[in-house]
C-alpha atoms as a PDB file:
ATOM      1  CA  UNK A   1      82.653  89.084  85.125  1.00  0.00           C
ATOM      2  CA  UNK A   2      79.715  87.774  86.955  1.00  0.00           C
ATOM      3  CA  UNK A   3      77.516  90.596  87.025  1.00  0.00           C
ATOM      4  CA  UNK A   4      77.972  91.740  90.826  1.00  0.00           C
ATOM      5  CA  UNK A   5      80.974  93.620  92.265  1.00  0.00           C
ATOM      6  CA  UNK A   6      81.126  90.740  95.242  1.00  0.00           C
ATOM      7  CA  UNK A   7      81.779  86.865  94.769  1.00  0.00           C
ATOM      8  CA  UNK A   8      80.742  85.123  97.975  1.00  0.00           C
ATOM      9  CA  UNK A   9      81.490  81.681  98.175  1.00  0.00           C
ATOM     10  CA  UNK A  10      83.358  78.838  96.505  1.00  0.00           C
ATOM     11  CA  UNK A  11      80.690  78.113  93.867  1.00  0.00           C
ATOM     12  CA  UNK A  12      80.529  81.712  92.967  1.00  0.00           C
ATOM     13  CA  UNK A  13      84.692  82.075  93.133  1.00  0.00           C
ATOM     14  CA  UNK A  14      84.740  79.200  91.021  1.00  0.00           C
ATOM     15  CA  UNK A  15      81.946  80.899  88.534  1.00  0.00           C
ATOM     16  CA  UNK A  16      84.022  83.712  88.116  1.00  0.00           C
ATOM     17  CA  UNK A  17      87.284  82.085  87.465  1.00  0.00           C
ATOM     18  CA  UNK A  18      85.814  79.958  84.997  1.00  0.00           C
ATOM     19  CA  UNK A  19      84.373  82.609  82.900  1.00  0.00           C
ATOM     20  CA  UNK A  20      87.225  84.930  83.234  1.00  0.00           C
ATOM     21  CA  UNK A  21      89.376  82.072  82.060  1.00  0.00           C
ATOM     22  CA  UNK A  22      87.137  81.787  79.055  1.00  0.00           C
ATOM     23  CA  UNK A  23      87.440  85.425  78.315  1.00  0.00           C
ATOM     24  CA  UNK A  24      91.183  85.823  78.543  1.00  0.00           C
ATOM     25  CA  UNK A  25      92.478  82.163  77.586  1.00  0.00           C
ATOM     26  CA  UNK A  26      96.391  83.632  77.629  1.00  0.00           C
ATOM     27  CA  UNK A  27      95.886  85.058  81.128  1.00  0.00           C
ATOM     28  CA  UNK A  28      99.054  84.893  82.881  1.00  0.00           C
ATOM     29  CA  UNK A  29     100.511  86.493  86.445  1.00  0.00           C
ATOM     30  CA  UNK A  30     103.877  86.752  87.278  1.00  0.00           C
ATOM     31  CA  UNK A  31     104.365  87.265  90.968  1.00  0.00           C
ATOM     32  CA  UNK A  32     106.754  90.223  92.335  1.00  0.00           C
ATOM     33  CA  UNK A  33     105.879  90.298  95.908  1.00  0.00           C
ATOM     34  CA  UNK A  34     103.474  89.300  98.491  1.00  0.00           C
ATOM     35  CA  UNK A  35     103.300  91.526 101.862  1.00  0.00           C
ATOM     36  CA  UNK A  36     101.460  90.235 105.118  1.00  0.00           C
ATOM     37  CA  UNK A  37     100.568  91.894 108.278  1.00  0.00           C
ATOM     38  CA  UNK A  38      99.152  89.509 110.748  1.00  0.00           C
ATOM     39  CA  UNK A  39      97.926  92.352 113.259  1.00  0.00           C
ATOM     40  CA  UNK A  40      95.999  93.985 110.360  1.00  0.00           C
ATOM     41  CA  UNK A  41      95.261  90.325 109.289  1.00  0.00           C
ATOM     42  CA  UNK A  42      95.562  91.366 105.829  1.00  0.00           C
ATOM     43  CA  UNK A  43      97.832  89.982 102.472  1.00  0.00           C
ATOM     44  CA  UNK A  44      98.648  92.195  99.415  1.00  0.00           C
ATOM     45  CA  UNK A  45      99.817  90.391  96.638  1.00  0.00           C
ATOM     46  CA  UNK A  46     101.575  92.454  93.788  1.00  0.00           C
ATOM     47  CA  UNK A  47     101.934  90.756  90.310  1.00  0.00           C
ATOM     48  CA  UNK A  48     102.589  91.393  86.448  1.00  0.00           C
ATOM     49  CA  UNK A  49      99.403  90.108  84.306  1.00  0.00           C
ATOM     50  CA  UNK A  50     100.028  89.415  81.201  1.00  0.00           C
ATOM     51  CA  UNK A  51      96.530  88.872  78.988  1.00  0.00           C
ATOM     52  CA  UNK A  52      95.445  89.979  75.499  1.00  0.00           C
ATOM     53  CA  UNK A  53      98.398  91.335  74.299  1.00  0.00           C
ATOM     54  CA  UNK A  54      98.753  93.975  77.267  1.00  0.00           C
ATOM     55  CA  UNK A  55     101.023  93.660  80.446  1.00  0.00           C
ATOM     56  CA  UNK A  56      99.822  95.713  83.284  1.00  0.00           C
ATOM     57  CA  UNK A  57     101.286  95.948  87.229  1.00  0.00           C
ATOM     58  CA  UNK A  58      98.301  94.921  89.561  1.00  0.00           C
ATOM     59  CA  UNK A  59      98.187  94.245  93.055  1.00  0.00           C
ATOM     60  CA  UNK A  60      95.278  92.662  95.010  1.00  0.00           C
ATOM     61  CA  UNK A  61      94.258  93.352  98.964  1.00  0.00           C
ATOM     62  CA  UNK A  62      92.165  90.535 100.793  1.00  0.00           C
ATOM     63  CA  UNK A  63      91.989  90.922 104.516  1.00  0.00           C
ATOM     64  CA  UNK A  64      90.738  87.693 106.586  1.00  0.00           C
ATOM     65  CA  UNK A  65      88.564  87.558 110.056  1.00  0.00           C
ATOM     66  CA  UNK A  66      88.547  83.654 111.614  1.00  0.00           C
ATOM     67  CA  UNK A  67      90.977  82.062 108.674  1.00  0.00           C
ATOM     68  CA  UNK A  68      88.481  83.271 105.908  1.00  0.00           C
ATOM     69  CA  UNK A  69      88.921  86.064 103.178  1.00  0.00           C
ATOM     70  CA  UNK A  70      85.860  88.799 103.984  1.00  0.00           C
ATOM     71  CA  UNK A  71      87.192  91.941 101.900  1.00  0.00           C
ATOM     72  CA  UNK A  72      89.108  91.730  98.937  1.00  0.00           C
ATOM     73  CA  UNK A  73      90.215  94.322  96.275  1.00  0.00           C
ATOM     74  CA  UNK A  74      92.069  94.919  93.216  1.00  0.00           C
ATOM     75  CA  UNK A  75      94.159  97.297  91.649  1.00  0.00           C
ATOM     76  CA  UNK A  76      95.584  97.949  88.069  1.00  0.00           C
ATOM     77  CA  UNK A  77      98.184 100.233  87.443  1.00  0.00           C
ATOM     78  CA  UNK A  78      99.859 101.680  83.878  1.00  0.00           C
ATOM     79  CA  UNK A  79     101.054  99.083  80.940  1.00  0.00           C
ATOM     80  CA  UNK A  80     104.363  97.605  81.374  1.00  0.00           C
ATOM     81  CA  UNK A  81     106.539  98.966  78.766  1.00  0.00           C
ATOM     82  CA  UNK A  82     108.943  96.242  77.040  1.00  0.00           C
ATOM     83  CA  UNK A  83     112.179  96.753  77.143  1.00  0.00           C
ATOM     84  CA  UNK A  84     113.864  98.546  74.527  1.00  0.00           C
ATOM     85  CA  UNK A  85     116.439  96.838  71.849  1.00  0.00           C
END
C-alpha cells in the first residue's frame, strides 16, 4: 500500500490506513475472535473482511516488547461462501 513491506511509526501507520481506505472505501471487518498469550506477549486477531465485493477469513499476528507492537503479520485465507437459499 505504501511501497515497503514494514510501516514503522504512527505517521507511516496512519499513511497506510489512509490510502488503503481510499482504495477500498467499503472496507469492513467483522471480528470472530481475538487470542492473547501474555508469556509469548503476542495477540492474534481473527476477522471476516468484507471489501470490493469479496469476503475473505483473515487473521493478523502482532507481538509487543515494552507495551509497543515490533512484529506484525497478516494472513488471508479462502472467500467466504454465502449462504445458500
Amino acid at each position: 500500500m505504501t511501497g515497503d513491506a514494514t510501516v514503522r511509526g504512527r505517521d507511516a501507520l496512519y499513511d497506510y490506513w489512509t490510502k488503503a481506505l481510499a482504495a477500498v472505501p467499503d472496507l469492513e471487518f467483522g471480528l470472530e475472535s481475538i487470542t492473547c498469550d501474555e508469556n509469548a506477549q503476542t495477540v492474534l486477531v481473527h476477522y471476516v473482511s468484507h471489501a470490493g465485493g469479496k469476503t475473505l477469513r483473515a487473521c493478523e499476528l502482532m507481538r509487543f516488547e515494552n507495551g509497543l507492537q515490533v512484529y506484525g503479520e497478516a494472513f488471508y485465507g479462502a472467500d467466504v461462501a454465502e449462504p445458500s437459499q
